[in-house]
Protein backbone atom coordinates (compact mmCIF):
# COMPACT_ATOMS: atom_id res chain seq x y z
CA UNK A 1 8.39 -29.49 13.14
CA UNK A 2 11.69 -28.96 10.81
CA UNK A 3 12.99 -25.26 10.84
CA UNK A 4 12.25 -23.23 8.34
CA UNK A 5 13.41 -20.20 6.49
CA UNK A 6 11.31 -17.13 5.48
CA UNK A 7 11.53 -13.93 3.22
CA UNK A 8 10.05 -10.88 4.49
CA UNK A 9 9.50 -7.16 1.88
CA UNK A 10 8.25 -4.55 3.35
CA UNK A 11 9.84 -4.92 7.30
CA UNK A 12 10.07 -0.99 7.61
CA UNK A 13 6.41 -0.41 7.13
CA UNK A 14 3.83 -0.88 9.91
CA UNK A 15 2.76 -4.22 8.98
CA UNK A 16 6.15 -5.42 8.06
CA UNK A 17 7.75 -4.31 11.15
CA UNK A 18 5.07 -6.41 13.51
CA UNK A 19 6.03 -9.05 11.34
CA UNK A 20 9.58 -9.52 11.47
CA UNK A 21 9.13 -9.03 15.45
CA UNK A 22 7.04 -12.34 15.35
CA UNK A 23 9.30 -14.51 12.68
CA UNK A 24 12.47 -13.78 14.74
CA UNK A 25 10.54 -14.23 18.18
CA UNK A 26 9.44 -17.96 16.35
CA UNK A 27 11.52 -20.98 17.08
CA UNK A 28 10.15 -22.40 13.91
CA UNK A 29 12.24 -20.19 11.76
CA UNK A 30 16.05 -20.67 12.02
CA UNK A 31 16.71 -17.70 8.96
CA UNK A 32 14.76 -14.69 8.36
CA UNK A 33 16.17 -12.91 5.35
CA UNK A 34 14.48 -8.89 4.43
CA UNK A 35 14.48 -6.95 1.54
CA UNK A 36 14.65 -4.24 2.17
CA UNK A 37 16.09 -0.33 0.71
CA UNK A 38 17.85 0.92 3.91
CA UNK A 39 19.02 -0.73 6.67
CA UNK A 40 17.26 -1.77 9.96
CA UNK A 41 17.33 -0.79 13.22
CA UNK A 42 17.12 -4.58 14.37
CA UNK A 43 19.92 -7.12 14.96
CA UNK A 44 19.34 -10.79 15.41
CA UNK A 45 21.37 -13.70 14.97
CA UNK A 46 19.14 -15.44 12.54
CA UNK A 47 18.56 -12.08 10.45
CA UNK A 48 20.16 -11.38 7.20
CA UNK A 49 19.42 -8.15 5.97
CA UNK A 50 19.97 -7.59 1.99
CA UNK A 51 19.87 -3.25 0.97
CA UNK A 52 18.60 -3.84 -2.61
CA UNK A 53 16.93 -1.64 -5.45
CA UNK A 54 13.45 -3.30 -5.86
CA UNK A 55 12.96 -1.44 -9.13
CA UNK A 56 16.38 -3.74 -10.27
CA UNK A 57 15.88 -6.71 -7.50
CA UNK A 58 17.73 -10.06 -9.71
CA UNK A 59 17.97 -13.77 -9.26
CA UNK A 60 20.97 -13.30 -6.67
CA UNK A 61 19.34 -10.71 -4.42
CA UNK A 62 16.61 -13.41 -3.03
CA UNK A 63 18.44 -16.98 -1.49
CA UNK A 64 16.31 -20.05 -1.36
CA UNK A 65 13.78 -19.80 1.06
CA UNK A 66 10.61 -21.55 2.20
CA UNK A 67 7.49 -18.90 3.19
CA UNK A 68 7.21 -15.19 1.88
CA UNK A 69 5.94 -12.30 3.46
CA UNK A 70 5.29 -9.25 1.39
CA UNK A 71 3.78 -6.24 3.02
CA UNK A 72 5.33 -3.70 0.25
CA UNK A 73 2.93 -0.55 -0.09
CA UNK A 74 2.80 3.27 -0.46
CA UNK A 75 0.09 5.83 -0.19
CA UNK A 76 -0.14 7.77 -3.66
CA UNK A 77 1.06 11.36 -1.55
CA UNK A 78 4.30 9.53 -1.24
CA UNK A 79 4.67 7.91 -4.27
CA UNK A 80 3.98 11.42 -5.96
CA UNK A 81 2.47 9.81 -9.05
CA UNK A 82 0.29 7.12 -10.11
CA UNK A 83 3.10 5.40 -11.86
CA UNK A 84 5.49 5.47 -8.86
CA UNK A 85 2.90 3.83 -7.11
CA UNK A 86 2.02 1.20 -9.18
CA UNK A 87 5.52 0.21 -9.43
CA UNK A 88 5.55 -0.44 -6.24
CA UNK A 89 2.23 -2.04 -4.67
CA UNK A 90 2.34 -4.10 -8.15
CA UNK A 91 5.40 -4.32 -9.84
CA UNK A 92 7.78 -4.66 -6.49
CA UNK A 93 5.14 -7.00 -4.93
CA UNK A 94 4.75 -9.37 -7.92
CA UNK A 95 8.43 -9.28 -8.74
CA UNK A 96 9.48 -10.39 -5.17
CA UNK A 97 7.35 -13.27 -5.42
CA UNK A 98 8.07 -14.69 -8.35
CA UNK A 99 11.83 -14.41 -7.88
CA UNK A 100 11.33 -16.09 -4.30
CA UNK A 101 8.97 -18.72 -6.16
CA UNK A 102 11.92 -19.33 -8.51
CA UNK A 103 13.95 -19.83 -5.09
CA UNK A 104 12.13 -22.77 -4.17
CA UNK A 105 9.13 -20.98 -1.72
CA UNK A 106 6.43 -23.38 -1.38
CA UNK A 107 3.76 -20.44 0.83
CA UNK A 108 3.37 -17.20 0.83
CA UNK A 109 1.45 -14.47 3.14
CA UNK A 110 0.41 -10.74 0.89
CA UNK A 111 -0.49 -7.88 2.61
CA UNK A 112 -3.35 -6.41 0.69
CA UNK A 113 -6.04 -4.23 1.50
CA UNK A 114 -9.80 -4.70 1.78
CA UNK A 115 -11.91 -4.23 -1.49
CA UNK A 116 -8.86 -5.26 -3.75
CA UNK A 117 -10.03 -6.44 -6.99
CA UNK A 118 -8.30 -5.62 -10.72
CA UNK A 119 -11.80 -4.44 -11.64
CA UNK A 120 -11.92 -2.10 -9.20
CA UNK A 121 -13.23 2.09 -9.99
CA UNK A 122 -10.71 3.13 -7.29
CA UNK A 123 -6.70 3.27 -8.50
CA UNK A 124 -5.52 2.19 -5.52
CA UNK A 125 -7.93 -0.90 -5.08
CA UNK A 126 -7.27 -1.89 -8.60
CA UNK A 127 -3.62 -2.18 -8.51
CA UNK A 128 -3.71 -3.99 -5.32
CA UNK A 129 -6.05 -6.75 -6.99
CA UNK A 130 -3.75 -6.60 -10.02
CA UNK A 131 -1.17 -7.49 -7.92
CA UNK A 132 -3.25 -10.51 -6.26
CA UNK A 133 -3.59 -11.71 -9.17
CA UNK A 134 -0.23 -12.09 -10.71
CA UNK A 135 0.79 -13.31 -7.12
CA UNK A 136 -2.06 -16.33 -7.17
CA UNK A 137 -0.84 -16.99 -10.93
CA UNK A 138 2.26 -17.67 -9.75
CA UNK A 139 1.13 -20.94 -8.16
CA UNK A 140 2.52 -21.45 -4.98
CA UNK A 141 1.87 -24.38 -2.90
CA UNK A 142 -0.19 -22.36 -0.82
CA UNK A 143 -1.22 -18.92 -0.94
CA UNK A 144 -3.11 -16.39 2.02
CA UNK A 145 -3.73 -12.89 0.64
CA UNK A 146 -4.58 -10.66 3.94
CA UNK A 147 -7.19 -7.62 3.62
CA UNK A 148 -7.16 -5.34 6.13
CA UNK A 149 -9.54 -1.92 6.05
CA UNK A 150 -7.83 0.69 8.41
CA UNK A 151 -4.68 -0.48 10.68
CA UNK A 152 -4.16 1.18 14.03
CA UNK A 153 -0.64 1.61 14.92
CA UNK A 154 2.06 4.37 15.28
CA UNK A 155 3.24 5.08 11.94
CA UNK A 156 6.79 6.33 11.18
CA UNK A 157 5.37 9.42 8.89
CA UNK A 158 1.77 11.63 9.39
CA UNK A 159 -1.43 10.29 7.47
CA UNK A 160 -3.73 12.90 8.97
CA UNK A 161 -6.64 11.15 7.60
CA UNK A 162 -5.77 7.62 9.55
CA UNK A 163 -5.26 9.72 12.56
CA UNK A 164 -8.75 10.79 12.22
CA UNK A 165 -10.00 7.37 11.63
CA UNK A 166 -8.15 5.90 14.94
CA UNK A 167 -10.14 8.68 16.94
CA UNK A 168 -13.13 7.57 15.41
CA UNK A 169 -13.23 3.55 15.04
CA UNK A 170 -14.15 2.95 18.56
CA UNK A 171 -17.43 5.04 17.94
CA UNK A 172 -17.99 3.69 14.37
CA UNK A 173 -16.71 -0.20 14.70
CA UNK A 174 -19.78 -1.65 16.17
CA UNK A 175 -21.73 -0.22 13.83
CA UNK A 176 -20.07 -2.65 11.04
CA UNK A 177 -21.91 -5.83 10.95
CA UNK A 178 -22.81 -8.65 8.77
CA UNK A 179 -21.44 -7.61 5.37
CA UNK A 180 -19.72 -4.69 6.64
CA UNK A 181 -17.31 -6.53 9.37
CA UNK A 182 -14.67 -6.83 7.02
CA UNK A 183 -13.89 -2.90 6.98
CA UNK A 184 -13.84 -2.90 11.01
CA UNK A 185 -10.52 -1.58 12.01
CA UNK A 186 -7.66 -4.00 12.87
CA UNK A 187 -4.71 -3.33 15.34
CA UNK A 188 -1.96 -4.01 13.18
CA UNK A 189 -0.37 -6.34 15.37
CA UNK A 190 -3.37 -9.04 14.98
CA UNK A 191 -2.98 -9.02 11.06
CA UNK A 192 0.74 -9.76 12.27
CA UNK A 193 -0.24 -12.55 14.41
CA UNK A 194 -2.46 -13.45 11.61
CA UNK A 195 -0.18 -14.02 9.14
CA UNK A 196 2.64 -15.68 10.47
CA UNK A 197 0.38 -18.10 12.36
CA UNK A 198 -1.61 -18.79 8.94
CA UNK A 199 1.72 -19.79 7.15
CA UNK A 200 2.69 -21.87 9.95
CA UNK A 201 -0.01 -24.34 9.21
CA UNK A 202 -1.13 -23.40 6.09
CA UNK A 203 -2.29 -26.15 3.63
CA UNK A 204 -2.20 -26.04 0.01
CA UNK A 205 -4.61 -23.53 -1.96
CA UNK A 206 -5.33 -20.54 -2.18
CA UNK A 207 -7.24 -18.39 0.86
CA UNK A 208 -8.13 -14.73 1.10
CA UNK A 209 -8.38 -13.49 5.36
CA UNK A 210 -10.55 -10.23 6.30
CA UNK A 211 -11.21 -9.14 9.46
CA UNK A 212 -12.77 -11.99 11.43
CA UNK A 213 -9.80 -14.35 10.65
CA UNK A 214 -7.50 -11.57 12.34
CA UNK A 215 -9.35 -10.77 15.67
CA UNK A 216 -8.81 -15.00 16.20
CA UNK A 217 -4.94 -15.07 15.72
């Protein structure tokens, strides 16, 4: 199989940190290039860090590349307003896509969250399907949007809340069957595994992946 290239936003989140582990770990990329507002803590011969202002990201910020992984997101505490947060779970998400689409990226991989949908009551729910949306209208060769409910992993900064959910999904997991699987809890580095393996073989189309296609990565 030829070497590719990928673009990763979003490496100093959870889910974006798991993932860069995995593309630089994989012989099948030869050039991982992040977006990403500070620098890293990582070094790796094949890594090409760019420190950009997603709120101003241009044409020259984002070199041609093959796959995308965007795993961009806030919580609306940090963003401090609904505004800052749509700007970036939307308009930072869509506009790293469709620059990289303009590159020449032929698949991408979207970290989303379960329950997405732009008709959704919730805010946050609503601008993550908004965003799903412009990203699928961008047409990409093939396209995997990922939905995990709650992630278990250490997190950089307190969500008290998730904390309490981590105690409590190994009580209330089995209890989510048939249509309820989906919101099981997901250790983050399976949704990791998950999407770089899905890109790796991915076909053309367009696929959402809940929690049963993450516990098989």
């Amino acid at each position: 199989m030829n070497a590719r290239t990928a673009l990763l936003a979003g490496a100093t989140g959870l889910v974006g940190g798991q993932v860069l582990s995995r593309l630089l770990a994989d012989p099948l990329y030869e050039r991982v290039t992040v977006l990403s507002r500070r620098p890293l803590e990582v070094s790796h011969a094949k890594l090409d860090v760019r420190i950009v202002d997603f709120a101003a990201l241009a044409e020259d910020d984002v070199p041609a590349v093959e796959d995308v992984y965007i795993t961009l997101g806030t919580t609306m505490k940090a963003a401090g307003s609904r505004q800052a947060f749509r700007a970036v779970d939307h308009h930072h998400v869509v506009t790293v896509a469709r620059l990289a689409r303009l590159a020449g990226a032929r698949r991408i991989a979207l970290c989303s969250a379960i329950g997405a949908s732009p008709t959704a009551r919730a805010f946050y729910l609503r601008v993550k399907g908004e965003a799903e949306r412009d990203v699928v209208g961008l047409e990409y060769a093939s396209t995997h949007i990922f939905r995990p409910s709650l992630l278990l992993g250490a997190r950089a900064e307190s969500r008290p809340a998730e904390r309490l959910g981590v105690v409590l999904a190994p009580v209330f997991a089995p209890l989510l069957a048939g249509p309820l699987r989906p919101y099981r809890p997901v250790r983050v580095e399976r949704l990791a595994a998950a999407m770089t393996r899905t890109l790796a073989t991915a076909g053309p189309g367009t696929r959402v992946h809940t929690y049963g296609d993450f516990v098989t990565a």
